[in-house]
PDB file of N, CA and C in Angstrom:
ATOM      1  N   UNK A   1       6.601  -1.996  -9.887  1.00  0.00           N
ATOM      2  CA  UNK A   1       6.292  -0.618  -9.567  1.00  0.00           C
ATOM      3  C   UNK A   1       5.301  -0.564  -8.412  1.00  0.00           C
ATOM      4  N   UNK A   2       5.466   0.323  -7.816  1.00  0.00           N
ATOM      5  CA  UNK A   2       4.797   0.346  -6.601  1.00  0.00           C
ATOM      6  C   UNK A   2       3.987   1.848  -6.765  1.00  0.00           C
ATOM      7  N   UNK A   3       2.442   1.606  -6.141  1.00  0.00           N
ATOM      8  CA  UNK A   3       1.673   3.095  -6.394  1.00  0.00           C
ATOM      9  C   UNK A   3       0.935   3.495  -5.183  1.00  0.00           C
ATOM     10  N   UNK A   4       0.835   4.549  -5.088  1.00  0.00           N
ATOM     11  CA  UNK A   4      -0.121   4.955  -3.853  1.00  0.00           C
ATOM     12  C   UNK A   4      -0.701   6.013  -4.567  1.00  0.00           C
ATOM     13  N   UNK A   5      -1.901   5.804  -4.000  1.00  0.00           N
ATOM     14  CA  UNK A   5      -2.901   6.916  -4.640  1.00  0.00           C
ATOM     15  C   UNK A   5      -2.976   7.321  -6.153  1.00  0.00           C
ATOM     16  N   UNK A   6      -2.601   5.953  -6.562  1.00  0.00           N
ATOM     17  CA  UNK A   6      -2.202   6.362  -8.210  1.00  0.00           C
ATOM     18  C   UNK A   6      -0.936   7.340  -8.770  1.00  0.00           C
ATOM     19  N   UNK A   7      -0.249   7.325  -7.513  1.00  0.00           N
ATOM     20  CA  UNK A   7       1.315   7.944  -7.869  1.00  0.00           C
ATOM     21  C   UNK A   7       2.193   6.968  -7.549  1.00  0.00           C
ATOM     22  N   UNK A   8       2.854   7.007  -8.877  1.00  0.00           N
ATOM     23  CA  UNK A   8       4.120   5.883  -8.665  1.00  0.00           C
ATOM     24  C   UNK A   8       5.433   6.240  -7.277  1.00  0.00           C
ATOM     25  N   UNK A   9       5.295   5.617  -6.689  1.00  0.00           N
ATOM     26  CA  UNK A   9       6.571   6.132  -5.309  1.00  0.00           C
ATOM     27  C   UNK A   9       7.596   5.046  -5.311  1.00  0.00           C
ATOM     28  N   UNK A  10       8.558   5.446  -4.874  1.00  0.00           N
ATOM     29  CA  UNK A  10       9.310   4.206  -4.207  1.00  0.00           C
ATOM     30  C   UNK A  10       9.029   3.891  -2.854  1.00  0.00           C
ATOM     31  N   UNK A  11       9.732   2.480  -2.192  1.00  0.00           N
ATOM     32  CA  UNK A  11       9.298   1.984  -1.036  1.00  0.00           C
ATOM     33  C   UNK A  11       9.744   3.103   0.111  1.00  0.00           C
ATOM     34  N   UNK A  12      10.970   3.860  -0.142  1.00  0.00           N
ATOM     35  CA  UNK A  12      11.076   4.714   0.633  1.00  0.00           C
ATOM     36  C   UNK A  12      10.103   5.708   0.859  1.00  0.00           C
ATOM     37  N   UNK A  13       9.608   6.480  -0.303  1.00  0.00           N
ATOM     38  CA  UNK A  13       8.891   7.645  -0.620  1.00  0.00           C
ATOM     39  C   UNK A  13       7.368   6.837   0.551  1.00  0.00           C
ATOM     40  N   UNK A  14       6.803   5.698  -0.117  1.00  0.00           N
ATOM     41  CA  UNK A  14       5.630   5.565   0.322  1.00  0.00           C
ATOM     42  C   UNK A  14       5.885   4.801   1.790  1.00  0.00           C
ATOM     43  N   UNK A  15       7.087   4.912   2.670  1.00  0.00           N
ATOM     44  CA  UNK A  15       6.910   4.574   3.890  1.00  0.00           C
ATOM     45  C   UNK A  15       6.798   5.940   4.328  1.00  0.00           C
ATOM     46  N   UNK A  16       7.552   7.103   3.840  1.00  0.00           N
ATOM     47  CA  UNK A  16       7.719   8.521   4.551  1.00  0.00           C
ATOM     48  C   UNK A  16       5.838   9.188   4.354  1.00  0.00           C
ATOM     49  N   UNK A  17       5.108   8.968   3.128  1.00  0.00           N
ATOM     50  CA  UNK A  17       4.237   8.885   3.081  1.00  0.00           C
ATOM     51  C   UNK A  17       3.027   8.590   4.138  1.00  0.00           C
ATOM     52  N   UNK A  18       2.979   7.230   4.002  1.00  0.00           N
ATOM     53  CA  UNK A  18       2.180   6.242   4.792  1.00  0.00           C
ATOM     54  C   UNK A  18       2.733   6.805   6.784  1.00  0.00           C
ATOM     55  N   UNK A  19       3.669   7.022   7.107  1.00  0.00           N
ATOM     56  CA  UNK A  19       4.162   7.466   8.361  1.00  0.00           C
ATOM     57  C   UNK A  19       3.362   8.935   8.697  1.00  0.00           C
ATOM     58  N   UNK A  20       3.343   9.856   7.916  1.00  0.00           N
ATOM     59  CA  UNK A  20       2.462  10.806   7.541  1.00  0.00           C
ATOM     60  C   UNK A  20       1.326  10.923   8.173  1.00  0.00           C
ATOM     61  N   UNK A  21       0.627   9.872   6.883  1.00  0.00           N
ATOM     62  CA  UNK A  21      -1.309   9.725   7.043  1.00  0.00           C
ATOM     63  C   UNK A  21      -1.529   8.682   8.223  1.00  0.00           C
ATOM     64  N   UNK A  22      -0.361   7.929   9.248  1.00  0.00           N
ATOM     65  CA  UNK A  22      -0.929   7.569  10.174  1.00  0.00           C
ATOM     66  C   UNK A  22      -0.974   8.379  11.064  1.00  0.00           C
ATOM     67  N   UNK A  23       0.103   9.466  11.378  1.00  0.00           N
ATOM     68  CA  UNK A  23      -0.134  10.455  12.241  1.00  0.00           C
ATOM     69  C   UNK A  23      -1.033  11.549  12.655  1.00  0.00           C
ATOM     70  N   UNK A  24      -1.654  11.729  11.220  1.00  0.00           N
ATOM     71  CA  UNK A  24      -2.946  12.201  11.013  1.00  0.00           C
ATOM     72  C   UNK A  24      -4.058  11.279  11.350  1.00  0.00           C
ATOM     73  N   UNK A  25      -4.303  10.398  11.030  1.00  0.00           N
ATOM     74  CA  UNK A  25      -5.146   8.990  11.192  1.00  0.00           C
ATOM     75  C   UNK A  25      -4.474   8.093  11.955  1.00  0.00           C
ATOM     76  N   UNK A  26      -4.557   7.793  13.541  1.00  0.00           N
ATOM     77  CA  UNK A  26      -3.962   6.587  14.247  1.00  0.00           C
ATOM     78  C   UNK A  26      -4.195   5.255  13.477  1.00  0.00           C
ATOM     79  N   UNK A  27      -5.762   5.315  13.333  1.00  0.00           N
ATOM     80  CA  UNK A  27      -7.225   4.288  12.874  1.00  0.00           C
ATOM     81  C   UNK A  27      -6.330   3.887  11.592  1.00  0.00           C
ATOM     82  N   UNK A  28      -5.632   4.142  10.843  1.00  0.00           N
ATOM     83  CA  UNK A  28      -5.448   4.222   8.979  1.00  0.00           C
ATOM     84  C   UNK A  28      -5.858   2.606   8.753  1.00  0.00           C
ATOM     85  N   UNK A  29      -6.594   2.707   7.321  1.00  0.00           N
ATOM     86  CA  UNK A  29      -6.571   2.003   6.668  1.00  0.00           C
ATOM     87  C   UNK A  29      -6.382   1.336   5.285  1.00  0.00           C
ATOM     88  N   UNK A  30      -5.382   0.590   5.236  1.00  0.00           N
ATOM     89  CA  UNK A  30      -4.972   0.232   4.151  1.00  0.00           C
ATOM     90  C   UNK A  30      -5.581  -0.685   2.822  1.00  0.00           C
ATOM     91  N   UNK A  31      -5.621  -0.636   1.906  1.00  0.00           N
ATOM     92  CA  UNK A  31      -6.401  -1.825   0.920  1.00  0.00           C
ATOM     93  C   UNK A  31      -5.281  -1.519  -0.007  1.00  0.00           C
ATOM     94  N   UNK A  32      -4.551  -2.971  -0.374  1.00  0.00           N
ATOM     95  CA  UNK A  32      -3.382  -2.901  -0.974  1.00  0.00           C
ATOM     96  C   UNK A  32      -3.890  -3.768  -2.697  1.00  0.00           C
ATOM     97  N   UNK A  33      -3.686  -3.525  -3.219  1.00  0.00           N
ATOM     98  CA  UNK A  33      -4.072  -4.562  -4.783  1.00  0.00           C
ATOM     99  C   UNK A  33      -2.964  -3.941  -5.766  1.00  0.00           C
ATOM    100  N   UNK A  34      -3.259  -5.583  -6.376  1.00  0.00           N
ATOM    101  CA  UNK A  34      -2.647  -5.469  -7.281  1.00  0.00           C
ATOM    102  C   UNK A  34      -3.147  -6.209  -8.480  1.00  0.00           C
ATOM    103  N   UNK A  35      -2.452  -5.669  -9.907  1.00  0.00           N
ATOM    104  CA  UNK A  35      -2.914  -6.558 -11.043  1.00  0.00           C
ATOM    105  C   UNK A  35      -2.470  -7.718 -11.440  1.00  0.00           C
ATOM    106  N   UNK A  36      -3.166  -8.638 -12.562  1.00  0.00           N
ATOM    107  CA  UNK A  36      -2.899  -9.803 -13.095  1.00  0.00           C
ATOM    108  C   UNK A  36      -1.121  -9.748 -13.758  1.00  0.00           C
ATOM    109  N   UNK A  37      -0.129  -8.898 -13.435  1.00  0.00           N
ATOM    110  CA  UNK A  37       0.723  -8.805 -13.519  1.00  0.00           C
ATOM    111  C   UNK A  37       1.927  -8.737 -12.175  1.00  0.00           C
ATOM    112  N   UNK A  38       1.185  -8.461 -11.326  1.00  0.00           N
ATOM    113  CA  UNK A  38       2.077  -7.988  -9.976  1.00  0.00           C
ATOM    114  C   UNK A  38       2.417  -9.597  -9.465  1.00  0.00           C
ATOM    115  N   UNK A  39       3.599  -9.511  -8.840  1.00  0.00           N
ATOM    116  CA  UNK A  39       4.545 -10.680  -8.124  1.00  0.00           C
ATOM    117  C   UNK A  39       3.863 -10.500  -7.020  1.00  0.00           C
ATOM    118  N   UNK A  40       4.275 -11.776  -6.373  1.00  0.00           N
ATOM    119  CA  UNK A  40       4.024 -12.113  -5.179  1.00  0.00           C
ATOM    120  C   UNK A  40       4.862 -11.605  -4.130  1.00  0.00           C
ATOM    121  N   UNK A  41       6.088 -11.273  -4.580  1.00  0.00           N
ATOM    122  CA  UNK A  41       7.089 -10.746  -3.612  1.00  0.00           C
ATOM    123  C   UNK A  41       7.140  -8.870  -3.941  1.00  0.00           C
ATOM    124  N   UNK A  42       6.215  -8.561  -4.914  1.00  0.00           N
ATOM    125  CA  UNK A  42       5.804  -6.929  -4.795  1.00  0.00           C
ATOM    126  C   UNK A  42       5.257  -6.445  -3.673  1.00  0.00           C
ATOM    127  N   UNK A  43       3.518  -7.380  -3.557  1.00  0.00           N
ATOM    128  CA  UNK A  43       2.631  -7.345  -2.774  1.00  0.00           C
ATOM    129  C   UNK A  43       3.577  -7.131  -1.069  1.00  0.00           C
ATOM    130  N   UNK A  44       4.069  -8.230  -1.283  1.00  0.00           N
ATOM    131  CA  UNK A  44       5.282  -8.578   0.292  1.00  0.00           C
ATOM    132  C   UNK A  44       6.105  -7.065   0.713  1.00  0.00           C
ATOM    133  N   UNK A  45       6.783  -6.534  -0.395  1.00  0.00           N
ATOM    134  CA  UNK A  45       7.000  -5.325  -0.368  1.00  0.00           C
ATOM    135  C   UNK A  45       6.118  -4.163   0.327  1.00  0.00           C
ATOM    136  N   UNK A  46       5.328  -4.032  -0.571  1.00  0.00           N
ATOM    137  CA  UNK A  46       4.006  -3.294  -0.096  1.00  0.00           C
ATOM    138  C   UNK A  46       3.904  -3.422   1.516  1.00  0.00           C
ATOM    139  N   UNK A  47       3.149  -5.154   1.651  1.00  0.00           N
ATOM    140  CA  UNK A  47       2.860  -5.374   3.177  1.00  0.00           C
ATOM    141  C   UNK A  47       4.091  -4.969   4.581  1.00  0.00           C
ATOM    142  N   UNK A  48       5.265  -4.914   3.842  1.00  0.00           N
ATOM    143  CA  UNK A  48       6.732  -4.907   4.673  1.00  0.00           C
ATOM    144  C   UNK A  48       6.797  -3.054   5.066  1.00  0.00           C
ATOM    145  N   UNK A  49       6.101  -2.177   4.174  1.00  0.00           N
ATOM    146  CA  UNK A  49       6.269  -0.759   4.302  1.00  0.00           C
ATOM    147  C   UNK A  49       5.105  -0.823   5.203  1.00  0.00           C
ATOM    148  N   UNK A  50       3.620  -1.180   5.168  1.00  0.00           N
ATOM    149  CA  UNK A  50       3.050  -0.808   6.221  1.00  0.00           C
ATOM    150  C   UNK A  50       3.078  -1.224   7.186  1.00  0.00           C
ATOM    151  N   UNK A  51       3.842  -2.117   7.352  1.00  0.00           N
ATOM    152  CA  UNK A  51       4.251  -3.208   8.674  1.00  0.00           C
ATOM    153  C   UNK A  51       5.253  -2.000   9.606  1.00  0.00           C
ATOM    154  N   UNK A  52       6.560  -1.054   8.641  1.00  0.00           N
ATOM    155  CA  UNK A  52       7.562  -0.762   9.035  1.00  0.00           C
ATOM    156  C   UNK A  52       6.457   0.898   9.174  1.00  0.00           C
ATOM    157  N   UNK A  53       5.466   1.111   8.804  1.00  0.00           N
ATOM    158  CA  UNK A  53       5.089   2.454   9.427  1.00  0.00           C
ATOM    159  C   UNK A  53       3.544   1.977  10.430  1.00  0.00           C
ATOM    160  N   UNK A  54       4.144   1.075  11.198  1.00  0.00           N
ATOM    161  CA  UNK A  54       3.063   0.546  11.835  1.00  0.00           C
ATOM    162  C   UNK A  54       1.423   1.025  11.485  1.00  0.00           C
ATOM    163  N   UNK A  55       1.196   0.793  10.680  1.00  0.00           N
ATOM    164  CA  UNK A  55      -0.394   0.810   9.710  1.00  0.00           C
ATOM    165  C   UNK A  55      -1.049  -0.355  10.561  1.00  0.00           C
ATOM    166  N   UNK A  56      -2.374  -0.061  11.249  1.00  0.00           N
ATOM    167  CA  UNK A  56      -3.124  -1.329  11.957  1.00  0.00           C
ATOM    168  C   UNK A  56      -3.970  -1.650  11.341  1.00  0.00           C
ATOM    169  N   UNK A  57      -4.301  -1.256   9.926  1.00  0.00           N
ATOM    170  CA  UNK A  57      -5.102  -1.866   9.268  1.00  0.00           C
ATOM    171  C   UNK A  57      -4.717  -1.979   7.705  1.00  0.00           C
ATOM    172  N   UNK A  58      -4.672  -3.305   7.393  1.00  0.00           N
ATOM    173  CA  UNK A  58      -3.729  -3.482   5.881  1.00  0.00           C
ATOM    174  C   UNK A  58      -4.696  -4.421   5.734  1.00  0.00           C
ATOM    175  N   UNK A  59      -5.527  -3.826   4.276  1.00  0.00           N
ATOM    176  CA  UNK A  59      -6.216  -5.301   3.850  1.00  0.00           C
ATOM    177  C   UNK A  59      -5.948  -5.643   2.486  1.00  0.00           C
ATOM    178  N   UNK A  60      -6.106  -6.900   1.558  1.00  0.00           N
ATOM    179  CA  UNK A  60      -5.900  -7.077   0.514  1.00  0.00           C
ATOM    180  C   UNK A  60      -7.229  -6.291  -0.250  1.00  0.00           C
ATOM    181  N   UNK A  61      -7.046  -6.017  -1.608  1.00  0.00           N
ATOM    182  CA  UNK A  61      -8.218  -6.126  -2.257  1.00  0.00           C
ATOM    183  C   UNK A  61      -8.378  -7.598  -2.860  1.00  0.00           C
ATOM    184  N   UNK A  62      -9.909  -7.932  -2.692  1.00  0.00           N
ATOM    185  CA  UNK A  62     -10.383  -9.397  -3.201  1.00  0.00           C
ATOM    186  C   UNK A  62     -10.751  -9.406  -4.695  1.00  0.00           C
ATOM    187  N   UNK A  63     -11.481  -8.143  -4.999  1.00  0.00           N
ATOM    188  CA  UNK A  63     -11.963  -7.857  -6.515  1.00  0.00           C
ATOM    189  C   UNK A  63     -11.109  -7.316  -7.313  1.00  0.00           C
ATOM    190  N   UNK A  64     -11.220  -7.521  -8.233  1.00  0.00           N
ATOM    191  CA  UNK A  64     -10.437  -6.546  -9.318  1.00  0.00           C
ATOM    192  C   UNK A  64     -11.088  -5.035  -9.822  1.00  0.00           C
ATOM    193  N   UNK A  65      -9.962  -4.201  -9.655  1.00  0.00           N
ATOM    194  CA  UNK A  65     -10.871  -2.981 -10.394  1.00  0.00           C
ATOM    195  C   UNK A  65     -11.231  -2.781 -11.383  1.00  0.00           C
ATOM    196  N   UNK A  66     -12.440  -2.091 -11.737  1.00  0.00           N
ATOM    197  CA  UNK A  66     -12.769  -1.613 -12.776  1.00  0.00           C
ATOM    198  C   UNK A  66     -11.806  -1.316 -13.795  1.00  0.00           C
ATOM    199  N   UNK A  67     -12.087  -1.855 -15.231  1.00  0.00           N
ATOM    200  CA  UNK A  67     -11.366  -1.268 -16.492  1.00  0.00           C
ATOM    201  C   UNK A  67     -11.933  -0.787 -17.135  1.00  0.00           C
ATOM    202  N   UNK A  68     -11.164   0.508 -17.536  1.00  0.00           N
ATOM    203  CA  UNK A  68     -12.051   1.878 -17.946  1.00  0.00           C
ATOM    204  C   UNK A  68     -10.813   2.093 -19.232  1.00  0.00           C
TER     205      UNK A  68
END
């Protein structure tokens, strides 16, 4: 499953998305994470949509978030 902003999207939805908030924001920046459950070829996913809505800034998250 793939989320943005804590809404579940598909890769389509969150490229039409992400194409959006760069046009508004040239600068955008991305911080992509995932949990002790997510694939390696999800993440790739992820990185492949902001690649395809030219996003110049895509970073991983290093920490884990908070569990609440």
């Amino acid at each position: 499953m793939m989320y943005l902003n804590k809404k579940q999207v598909t890769a389509a939805d969150m490229l039409q998305t992400l194409i959006g908030l760069r046009m508004d924001d040239p600068d955008l920046n991305i911080i992509v994470r995932g949990d002790s459950q997510t694939k390696y070829k999800q993440i790739r996913a992820v990185l492949d949509v902001c690649q395809q809505a030219n996003i110049p800034k895509v970073d991983l998250a290093t920490e884990a978030a908070n569990q609440k």
